[in-house]
Structure formats: C-alpha cells, structure tokens
Protein backbone atom coordinates (compact mmCIF):
# COMPACT_ATOMS: atom_id res chain seq x y z
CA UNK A 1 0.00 0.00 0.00
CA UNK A 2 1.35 3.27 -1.03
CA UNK A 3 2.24 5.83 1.39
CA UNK A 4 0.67 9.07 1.11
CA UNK A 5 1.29 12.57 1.65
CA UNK A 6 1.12 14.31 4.98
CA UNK A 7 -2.27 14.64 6.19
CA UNK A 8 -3.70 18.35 7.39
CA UNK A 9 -6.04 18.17 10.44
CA UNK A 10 -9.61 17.31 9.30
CA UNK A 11 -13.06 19.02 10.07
CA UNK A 12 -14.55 18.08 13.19
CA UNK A 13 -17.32 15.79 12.88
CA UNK A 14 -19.92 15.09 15.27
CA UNK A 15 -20.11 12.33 17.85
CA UNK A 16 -23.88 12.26 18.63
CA UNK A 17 -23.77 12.13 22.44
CA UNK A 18 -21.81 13.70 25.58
CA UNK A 19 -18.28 14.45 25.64
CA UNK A 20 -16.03 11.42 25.86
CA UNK A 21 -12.49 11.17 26.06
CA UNK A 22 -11.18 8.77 22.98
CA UNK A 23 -7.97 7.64 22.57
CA UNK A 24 -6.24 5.84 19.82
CA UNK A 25 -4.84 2.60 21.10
CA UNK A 26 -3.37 -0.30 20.01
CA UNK A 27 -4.42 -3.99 21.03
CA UNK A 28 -2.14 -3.98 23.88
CA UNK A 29 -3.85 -0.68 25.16
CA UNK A 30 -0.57 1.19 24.17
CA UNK A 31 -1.35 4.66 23.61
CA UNK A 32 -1.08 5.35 19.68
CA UNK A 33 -1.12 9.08 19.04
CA UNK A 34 -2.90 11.73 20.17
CA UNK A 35 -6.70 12.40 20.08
CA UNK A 36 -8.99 15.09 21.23
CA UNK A 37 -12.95 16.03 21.91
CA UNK A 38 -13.94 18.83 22.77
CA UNK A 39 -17.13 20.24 23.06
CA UNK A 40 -17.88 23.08 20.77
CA UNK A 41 -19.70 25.09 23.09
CA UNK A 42 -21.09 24.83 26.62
CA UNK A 43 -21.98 21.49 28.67
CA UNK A 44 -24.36 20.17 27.22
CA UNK A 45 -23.91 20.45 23.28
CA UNK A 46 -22.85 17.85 20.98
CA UNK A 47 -18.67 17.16 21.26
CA UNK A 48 -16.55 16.65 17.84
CA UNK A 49 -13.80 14.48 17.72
CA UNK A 50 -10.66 15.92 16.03
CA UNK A 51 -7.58 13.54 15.80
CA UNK A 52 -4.06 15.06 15.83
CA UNK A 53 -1.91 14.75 12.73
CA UNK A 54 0.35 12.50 14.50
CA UNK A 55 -2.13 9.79 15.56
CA UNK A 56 -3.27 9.00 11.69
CA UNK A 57 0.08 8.61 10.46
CA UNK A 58 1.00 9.27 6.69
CA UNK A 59 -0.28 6.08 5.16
CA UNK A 60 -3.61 6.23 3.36
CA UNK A 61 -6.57 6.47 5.59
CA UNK A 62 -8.81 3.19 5.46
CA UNK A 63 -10.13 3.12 8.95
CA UNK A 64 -13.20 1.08 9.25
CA UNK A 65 -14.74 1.70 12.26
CA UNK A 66 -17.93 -0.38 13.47
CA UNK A 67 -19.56 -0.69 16.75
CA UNK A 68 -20.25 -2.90 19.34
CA UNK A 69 -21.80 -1.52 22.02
CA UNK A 70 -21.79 -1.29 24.93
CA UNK A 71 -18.43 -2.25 25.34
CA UNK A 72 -16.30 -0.79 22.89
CA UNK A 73 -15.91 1.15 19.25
CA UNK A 74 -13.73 -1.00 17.43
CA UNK A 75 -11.91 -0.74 14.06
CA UNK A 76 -10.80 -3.37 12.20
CA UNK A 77 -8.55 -2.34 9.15
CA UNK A 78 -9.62 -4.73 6.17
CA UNK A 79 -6.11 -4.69 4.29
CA UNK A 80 -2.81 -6.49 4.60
CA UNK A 81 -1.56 -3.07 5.89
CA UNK A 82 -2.55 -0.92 9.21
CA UNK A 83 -3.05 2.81 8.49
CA UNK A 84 -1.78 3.38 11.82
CA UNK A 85 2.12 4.28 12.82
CA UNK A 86 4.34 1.23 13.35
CA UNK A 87 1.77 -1.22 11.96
CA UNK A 88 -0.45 -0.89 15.39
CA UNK A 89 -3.93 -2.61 14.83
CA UNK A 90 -5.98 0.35 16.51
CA UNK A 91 -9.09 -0.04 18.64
CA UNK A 92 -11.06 3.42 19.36
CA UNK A 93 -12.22 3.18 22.52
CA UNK A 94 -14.63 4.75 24.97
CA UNK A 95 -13.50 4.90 28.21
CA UNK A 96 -16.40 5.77 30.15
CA UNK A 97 -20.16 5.80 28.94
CA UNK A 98 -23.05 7.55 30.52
CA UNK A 99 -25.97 5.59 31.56
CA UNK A 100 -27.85 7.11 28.50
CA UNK A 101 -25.21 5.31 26.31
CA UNK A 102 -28.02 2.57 25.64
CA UNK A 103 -30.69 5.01 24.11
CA UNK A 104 -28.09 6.78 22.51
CA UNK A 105 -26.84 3.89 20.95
CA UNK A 106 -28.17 3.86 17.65
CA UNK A 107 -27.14 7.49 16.82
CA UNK A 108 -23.42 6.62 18.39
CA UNK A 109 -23.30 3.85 15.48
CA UNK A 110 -24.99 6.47 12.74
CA UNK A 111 -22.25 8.61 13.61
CA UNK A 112 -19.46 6.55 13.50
CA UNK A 113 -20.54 4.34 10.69
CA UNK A 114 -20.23 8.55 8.88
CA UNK A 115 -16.93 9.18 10.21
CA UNK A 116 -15.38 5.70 8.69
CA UNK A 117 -16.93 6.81 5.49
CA UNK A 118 -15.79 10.30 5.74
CA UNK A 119 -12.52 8.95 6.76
CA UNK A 120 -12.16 6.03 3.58
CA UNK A 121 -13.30 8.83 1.10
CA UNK A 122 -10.80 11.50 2.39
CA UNK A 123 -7.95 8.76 2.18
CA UNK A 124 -9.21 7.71 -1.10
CA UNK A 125 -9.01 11.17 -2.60
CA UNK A 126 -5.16 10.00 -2.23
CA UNK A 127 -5.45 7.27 -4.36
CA UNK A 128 -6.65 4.26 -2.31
CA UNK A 129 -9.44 2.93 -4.70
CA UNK A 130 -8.63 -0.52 -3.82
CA UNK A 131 -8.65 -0.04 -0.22
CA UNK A 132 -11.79 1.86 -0.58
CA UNK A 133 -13.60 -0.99 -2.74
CA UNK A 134 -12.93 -3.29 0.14
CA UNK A 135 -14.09 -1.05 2.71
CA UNK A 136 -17.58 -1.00 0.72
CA UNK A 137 -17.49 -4.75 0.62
CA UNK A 138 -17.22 -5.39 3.74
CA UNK A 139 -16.95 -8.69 5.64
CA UNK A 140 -16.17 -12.12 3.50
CA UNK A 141 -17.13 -15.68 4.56
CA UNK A 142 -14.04 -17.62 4.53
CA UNK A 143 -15.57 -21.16 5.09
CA UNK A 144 -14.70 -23.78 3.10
CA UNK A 145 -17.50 -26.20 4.19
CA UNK A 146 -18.57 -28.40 1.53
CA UNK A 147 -22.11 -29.01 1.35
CA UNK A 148 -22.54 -32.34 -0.96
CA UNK A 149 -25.69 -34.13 0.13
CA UNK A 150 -27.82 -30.81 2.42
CA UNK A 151 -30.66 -29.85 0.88
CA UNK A 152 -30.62 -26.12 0.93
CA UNK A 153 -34.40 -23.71 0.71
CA UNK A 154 -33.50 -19.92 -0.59
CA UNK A 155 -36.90 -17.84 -1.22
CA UNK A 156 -36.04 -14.64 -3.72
CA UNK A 157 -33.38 -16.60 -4.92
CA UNK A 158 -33.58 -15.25 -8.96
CA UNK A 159 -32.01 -11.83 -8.00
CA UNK A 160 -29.87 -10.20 -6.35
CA UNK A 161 -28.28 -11.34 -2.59
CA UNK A 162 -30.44 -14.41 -3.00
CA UNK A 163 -28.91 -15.64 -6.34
CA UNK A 164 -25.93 -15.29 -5.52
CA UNK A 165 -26.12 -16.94 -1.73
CA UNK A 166 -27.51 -20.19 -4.11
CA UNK A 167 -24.49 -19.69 -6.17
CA UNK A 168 -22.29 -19.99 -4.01
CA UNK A 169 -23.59 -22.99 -2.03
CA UNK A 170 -24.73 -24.49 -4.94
CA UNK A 171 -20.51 -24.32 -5.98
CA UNK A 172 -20.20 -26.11 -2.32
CA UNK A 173 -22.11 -29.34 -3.52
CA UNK A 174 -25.89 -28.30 -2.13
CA UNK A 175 -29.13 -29.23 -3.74
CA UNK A 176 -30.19 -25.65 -3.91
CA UNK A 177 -34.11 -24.88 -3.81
CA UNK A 178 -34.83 -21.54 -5.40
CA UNK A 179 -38.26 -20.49 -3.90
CA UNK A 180 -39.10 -17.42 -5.98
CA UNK A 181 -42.30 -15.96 -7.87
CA UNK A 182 -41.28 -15.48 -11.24
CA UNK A 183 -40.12 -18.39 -12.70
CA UNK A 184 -39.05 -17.19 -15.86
CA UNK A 185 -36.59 -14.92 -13.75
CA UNK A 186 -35.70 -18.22 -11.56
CA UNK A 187 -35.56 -20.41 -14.69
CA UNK A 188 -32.57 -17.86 -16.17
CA UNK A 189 -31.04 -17.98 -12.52
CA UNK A 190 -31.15 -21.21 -12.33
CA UNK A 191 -29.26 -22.05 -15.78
CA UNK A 192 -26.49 -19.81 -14.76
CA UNK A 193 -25.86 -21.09 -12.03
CA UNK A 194 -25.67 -25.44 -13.09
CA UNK A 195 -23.66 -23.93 -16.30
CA UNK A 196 -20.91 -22.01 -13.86
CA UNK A 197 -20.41 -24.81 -11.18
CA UNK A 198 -21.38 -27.87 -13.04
CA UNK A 199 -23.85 -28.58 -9.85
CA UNK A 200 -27.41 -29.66 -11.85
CA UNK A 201 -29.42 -30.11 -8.45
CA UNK A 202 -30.34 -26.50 -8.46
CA UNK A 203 -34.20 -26.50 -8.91
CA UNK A 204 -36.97 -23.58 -9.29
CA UNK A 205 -40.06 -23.85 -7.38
CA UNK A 206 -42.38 -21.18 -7.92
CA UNK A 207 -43.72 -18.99 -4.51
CA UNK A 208 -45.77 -15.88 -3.61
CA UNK A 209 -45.28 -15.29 -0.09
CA UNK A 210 -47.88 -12.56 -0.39
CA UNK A 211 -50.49 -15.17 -0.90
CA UNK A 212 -50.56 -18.09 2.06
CA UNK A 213 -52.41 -20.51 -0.64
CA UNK A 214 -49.20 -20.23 -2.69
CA UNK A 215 -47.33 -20.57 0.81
CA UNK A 216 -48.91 -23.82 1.41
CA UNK A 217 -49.31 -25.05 -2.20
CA UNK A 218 -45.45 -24.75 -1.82
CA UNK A 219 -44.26 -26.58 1.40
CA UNK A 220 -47.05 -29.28 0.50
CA UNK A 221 -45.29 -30.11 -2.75
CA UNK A 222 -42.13 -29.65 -1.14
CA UNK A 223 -42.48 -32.16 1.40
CA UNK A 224 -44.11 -34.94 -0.63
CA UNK A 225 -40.55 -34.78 -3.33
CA UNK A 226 -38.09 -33.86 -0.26
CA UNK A 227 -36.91 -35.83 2.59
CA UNK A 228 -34.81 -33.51 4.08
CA UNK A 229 -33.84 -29.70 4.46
CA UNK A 230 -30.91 -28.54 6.15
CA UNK A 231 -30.79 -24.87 5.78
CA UNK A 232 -33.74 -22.14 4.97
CA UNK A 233 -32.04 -18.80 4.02
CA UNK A 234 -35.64 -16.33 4.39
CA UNK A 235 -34.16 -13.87 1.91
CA UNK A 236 -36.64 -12.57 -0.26
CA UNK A 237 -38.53 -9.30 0.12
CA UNK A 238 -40.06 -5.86 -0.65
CA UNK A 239 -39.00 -2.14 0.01
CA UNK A 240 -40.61 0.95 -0.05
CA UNK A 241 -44.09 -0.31 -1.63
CA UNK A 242 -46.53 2.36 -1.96
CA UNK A 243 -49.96 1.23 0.54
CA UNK A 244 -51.27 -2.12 -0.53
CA UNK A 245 -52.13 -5.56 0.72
CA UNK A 246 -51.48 -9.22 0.07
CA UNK A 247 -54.03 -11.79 -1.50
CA UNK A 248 -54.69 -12.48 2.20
CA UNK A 249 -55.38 -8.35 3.67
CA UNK A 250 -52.18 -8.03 5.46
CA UNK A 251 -49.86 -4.45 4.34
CA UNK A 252 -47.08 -5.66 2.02
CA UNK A 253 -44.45 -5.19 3.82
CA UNK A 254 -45.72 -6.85 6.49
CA UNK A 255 -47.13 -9.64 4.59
CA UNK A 256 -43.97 -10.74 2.91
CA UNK A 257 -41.15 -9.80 4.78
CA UNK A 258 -42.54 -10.93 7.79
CA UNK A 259 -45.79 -13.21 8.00
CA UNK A 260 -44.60 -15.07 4.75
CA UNK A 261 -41.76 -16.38 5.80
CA UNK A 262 -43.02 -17.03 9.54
CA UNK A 263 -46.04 -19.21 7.71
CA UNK A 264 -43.23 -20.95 5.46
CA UNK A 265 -40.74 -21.36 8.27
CA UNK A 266 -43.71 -22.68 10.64
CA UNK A 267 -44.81 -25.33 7.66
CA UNK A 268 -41.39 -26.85 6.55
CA UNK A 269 -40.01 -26.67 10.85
CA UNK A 270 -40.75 -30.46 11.07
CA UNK A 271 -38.45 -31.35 8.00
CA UNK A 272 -36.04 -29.24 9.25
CA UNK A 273 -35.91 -31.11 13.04
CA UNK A 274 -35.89 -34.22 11.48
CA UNK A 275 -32.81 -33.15 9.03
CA UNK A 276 -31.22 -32.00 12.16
CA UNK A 277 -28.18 -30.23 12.19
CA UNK A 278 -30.20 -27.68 10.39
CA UNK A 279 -30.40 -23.90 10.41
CA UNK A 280 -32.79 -21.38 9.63
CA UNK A 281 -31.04 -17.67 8.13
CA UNK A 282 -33.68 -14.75 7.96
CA UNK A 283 -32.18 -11.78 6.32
CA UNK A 284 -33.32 -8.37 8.13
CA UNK A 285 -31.25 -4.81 8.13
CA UNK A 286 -30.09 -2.35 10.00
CA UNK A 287 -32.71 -0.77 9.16
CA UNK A 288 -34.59 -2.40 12.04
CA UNK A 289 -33.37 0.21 14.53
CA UNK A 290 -35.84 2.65 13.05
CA UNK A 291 -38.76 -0.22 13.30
CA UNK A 292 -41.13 -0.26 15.89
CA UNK A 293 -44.49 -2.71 16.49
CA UNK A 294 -47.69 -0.89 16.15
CA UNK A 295 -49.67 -3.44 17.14
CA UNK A 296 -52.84 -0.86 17.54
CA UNK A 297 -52.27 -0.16 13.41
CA UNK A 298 -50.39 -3.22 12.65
CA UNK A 299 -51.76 -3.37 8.81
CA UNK A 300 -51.12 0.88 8.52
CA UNK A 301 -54.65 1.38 8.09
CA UNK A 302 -54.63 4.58 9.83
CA UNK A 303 -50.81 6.09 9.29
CA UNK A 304 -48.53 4.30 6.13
CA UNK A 305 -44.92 5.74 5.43
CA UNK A 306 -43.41 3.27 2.89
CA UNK A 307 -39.74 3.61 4.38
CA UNK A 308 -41.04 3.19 7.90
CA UNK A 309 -42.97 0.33 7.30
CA UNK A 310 -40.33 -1.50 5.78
CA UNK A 311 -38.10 -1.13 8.92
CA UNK A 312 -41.05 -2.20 10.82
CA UNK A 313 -40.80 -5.56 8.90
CA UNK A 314 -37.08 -6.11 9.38
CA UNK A 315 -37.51 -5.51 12.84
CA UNK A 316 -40.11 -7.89 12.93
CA UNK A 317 -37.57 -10.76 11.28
CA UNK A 318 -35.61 -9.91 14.12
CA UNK A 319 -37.94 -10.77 16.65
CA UNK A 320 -38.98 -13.65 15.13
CA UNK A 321 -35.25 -15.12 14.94
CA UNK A 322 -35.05 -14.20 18.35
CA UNK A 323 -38.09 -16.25 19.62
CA UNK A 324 -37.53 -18.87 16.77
CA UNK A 325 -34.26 -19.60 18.67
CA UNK A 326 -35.23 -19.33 22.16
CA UNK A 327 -38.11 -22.28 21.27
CA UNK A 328 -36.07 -24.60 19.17
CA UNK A 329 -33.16 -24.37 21.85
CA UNK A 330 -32.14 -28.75 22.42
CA UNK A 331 -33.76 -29.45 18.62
CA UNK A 332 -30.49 -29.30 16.68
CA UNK A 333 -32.28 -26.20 14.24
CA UNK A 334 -30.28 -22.82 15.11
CA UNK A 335 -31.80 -19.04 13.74
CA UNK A 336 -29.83 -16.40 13.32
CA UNK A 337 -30.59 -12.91 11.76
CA UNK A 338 -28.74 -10.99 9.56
CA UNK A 339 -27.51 -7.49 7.79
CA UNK A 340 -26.18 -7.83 4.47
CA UNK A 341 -25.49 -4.21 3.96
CA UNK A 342 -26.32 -1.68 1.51
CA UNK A 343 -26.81 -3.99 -1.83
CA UNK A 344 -26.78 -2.49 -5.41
CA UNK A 345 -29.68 -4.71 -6.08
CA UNK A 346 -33.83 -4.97 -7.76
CA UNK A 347 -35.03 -4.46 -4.07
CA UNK A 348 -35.63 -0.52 -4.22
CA UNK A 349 -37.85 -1.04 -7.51
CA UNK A 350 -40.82 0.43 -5.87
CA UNK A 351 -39.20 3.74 -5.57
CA UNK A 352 -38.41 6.06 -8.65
CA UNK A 353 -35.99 8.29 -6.57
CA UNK A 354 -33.93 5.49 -4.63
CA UNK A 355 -33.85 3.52 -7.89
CA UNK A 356 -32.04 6.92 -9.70
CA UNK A 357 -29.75 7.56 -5.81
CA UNK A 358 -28.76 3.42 -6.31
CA UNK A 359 -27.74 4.03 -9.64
CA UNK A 360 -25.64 7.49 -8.79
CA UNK A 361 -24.28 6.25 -6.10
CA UNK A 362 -23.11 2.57 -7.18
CA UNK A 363 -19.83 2.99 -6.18
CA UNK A 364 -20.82 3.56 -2.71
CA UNK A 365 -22.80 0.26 -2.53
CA UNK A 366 -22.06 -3.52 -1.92
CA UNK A 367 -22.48 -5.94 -5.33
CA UNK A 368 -25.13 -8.49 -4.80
CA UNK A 369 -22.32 -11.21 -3.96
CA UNK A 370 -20.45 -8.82 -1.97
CA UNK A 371 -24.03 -8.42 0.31
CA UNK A 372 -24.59 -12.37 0.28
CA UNK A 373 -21.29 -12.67 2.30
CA UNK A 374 -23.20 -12.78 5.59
CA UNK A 375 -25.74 -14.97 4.58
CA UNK A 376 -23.38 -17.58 3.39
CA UNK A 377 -21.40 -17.34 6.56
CA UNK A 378 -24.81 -17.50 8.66
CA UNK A 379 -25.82 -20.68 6.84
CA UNK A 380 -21.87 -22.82 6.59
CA UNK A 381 -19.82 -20.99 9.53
CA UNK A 382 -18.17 -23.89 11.16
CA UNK A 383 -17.84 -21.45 14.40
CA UNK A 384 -21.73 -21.20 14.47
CA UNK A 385 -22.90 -24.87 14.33
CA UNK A 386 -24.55 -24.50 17.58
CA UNK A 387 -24.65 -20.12 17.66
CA UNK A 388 -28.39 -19.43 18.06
CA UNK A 389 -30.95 -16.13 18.60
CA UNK A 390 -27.72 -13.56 17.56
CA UNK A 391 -27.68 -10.70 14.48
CA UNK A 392 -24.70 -10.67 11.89
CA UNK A 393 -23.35 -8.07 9.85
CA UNK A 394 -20.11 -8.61 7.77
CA UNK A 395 -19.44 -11.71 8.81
CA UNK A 396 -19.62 -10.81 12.60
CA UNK A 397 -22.05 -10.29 15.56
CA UNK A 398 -23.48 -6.91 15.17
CA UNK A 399 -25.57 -4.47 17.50
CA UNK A 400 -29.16 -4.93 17.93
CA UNK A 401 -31.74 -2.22 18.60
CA UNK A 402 -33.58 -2.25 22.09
CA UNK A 403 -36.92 -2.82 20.66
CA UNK A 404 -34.81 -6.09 18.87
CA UNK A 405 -33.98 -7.21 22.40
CA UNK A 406 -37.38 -6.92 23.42
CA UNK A 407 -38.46 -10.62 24.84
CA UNK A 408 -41.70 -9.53 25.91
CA UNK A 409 -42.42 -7.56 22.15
CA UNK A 410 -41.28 -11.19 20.49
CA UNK A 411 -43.68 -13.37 22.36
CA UNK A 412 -46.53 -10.86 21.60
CA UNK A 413 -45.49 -10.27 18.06
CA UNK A 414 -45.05 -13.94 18.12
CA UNK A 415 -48.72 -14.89 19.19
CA UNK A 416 -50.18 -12.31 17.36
CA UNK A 417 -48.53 -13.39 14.24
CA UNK A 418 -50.30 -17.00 14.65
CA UNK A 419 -53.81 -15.44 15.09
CA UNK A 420 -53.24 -13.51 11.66
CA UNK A 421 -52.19 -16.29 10.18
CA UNK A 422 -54.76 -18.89 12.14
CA UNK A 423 -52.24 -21.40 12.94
CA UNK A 424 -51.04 -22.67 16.48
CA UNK A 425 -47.42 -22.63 17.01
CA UNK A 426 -46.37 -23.69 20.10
C-alpha cells in the first residue's frame, strides 16, 4: 500500500452524544497518538472528535470503524496493511459511557458508521481505490464447508443477494431450492448457475409469499418430493411499496417480509428437526433500529410511510429469529438474523428516486455477492454450528436495537402473528 502525503487536520465531525475522552490505542492498550474532543460550546452540546496529525500517520486512511456496544468502538482495518504508525492494529475506545449510552446507541453507530466513510473517502481522494472498494465490501465468509448431500431452501433466490447466496452454495455441492415468484426470472437464474459450477441439483419452485395458498401449495409439494432440508435462508422481500395488501389483507411489507416467511418457516419446521443439524437464516437490516411494532395499526390502516414500514418488517424478522431460537433451543435447528449491507440490487424497484440515488451512487454500494457474504457465513460458519438467537453483519455479531432485544415484544409479536395467520405454534 502506497504511502501518502502528509495529512492536514480534518473538520470536526460530530459524535452524537456527551463528551467522551477517545484515545487511539493499540491492542495492547498502548497509547497510539494523540486524540482530542472537545465540546464546541457549553456542557451540554454535541462534542466533535478531532484527531491530531500524528495519531493517523502518513499512510492512506482506510479506517473502518464499526460498533459494538456497549463495550467498545472498534476498528478493524480490512487490508494487509494498518493505516496506523508502526503497523499498530488500533481499537477506538470509549473509556467511560453515561448511563444514556443505551438510548443513545443507535445514533453513536450512525455517527461513527459517517466518520469511517468520511474517513475512507478522504484517504481515497489520495489514491486508495482498492482499499476503498474493500471497505464498501465489507466482511467475507471464509468457510470452506462443503455441502454435498444438504438440501438447501432460498426464497427470492432469482435476484440479487439471494442468487448469488444459491451460487455460491450451490458451488459447495448443495441441492439448492430456489423459492421465488417469477419463474421465468428463476428459470434464467437457475441455468447460470448449473452452467458455472457444473452442480445440476439447483431447482426452481415457484412462490408468492404474499399469498398463504401459494405458501402452502409450496411446502405441500415440497415435502411430498423432499426428505430432508438442512438450511432455509428467508431472503426474499419488498422495500418501499406504496400502501397495498397481500391476497390475504395483510400491508405488504408486512405480509412478505414478515408473515410469509413465519407461515413458510412454521410449515417446513418439522423437516427441518428431522434433518437436524439444520439452520434457519432470515435476512433483516439495519434498518430495524428505526422499526417499531404498532400493534394498535399493525396493517397501517390509519398512518402508512413506505420507508417506515419496511423497517417495521425487518424488525419484525428480528424478533422472530429471536423467539424462533429461544423455542427450538435442544432441537439441533439454530436461527440467526442478519444485515447484508447496503446492496446495489432490484429491491428498491418500488421507488423512482432510490432507484435513480442506487444508480448514482453505485460505487458507494455492496455488489449483490459482496451483500450475500453474511448470509453464506450464517448458513456454513463452522464457528456457528450451535450459535443461536444472535444478528450478523459482515461476517460478525453486530448491534441490535432495544426494541430487537425486546423478549416480551417477540412473544406478543409472536402470538399475534399466529392469530393472523390462524395457525397454532407452540
């Protein structure tokens, strides 16, 4: 990695909660360089953060900085090379957190998520596009698990994350399932895919999780040709619908990303016990922190926003995974949740004006194999055979929102979910 010029200071940028005293240190807790925050006016107004020249160092600046909370802001530099002086691995850490830290969590990661970005694209203005590209990518599964003989179930599987998760375990020996609506989409997929890893067990079966008859059509016909299935990847979904309902009444958003896949996972749970080791990979967002549960307007009868009600859904698979695991805990089937990042991919169709932003802004955005990183890793990670109820972004346990830790809000959601759907799950 090239060296670059000497850097001037940078604009403060904003931390998002009360002062804090961060210092750059190394692994060992050695003290790196030197790093300030200061508030910007009087007690009580938002700090910046301002590292000294010295502390970043002349090399190119590809600090990627993620968070874990409540313990610690971590970086983890994604090249062969640390930015940092004397080849230091550098953790950013907060040395002492208010009790609000917890509320204020969710803004902390906002901000810090802005100043790695701000960070990579200053650096990259020096020539880094490499370093920047892998920045975007984020976290890579580096399992080589073989899957010859599981039978693997991926719904939304023709495009996108979801093609290219069955790619890539269909290249690891699975008999891939590709659960998707169109089927002239999942037909094309589907060739692709035999033709580039020579694997012919990858099979279309057509689905419309916003219609339960199709739901059950499906697992009925799956179940009378398939003995076994050892890992359901929920993956497909909708984003930023304008108002309107499945075959069945329920608000898109809902209906799919949610009560589909809860109906499909609650059908085919039997095949999975009995194909035991199995696991179960529902793919939600980050953008479940901005997701709450109106149960009193659950179908957004009385107050629809299309972005909100999509985080309303993710948040929902979160819930779900987190009850899901909590009631098949001793059954051999795990469920995890997942992020797979921002994905240059079909899903914001809906929307004229994200559709143009995704297309501007490409460069800033994962590649659809890039985003099915996670979900590969939730669904062959040797680490995670028996790993249950957690969240994963890049590869990695990753924060989850209050509401997302909610027991009380899964159970109800839970319950409620059943009566909507006029099953008993228990």
């Amino acid at each position: 990695m090239a060296a670059a010029a000497a850097v001037s200071r940078p604009s403060r940028l904003l931390l998002g909660s009360q002062a804090h005293r961060p210092l750059f240190t190394n692994t060992s807790g050695t003290r790196v360089g030197a790093s300030s925050c200061r508030p910007l006016g009087p007690p009580g107004r938002v700090p910046s953060i301002a590292p000294d020249d010295q502390s970043l160092g002349t090399a190119p600046l590809a600090t990627r900085f993620t968070a874990q909370f409540p313990t610690a802001l971590r970086e983890q530099h994604s090249g062969s090379e640390s930015p940092f002086p004397n080849g230091t691995s550098p953790v950013l850490r907060i040395r002492h957190y208010p009790c609000h830290l917890e509320r204020e969590a969710p803004r902390l990661h906002a901000a810090h998520c802005m100043l790695g970005s701000v960070v990579l694209l200053w650096g990259g203005s020096r020539g880094s596009h490499g370093t920047f590209r892998r920045y975007v990518a984020g976290g890579v599964c580096k399992s080589t698990t073989k899957l010859n003989g599981k039978v693997v179930m991926i719904t939304g599987a023709n495009t996108g994350i979801g093609k290219e998760t069955a790619r890539d375990l269909a290249q690891r020996g699975a008999r891939v399932i590709i659960a998707c609506r169109d089927m002239a989409k999942g037909e094309a997929a589907a060739c692709e895919i035999r033709a580039e890893t020579g694997n012919q067990q990858v099979i279309v079966k057509k689905l419309d999780l916003a219609d339960t008859k199709s739901i059950r059509e499906f697992a009925e016909n799956f179940l009378a040709e398939e003995k076994e299935l050892h890992i359901l990847i929920n993956n497909a979904g909708v984003m930023l619908c304008p108002y309107s309902k499945t075959a069945d009444g329920f608000e898109m958003h809902l209906g799919v990303n949610h009560l589909g896949h809860f109906l499909l996972t609650f059908l085919l749970l039997e095949c999975l016990k009995q194909s035991a080791p199995a696991r179960i990979v529902n793919v939600s967002s980050l953008a479940h922190h901005g997701g709450r549960i109106r149960f009193h307007d659950l179908q957004g009868e009385k107050c629809y926003n299309w972005g909100l009600a999509y985080c309303h859904s993710k948040l929902a698979n979160v819930l779900f995974t987190r009850e899901l695991a909590r009631r098949l805990q001793g059954t051999g089937v795990t469920a995890n949740s997942l992020h797979p990042g921002s994905v240059y991919s079909e899903l914001v169709r809906h929307s004229i004006l994200m559709s143009l932003l995704w297309k501007t802004f490409s460069f800033f955005l994962k590649t659809p194999r890039e985003g099915a990183q996670t979900s590969v890793y939730c669904a062959v990670a040797e680490e995670l055979e028996s790993v249950t109820g957690q969240y994963f972004s890049d590869c990695r346990p990753a924060y989850v929102s209050p509401q997302g830790r909610n027991d009380e809000l899964a159970k109800k959601l839970w319950n409620v979910s059943c009566e909507l759907l006029g099953i008993q799950w228990d």
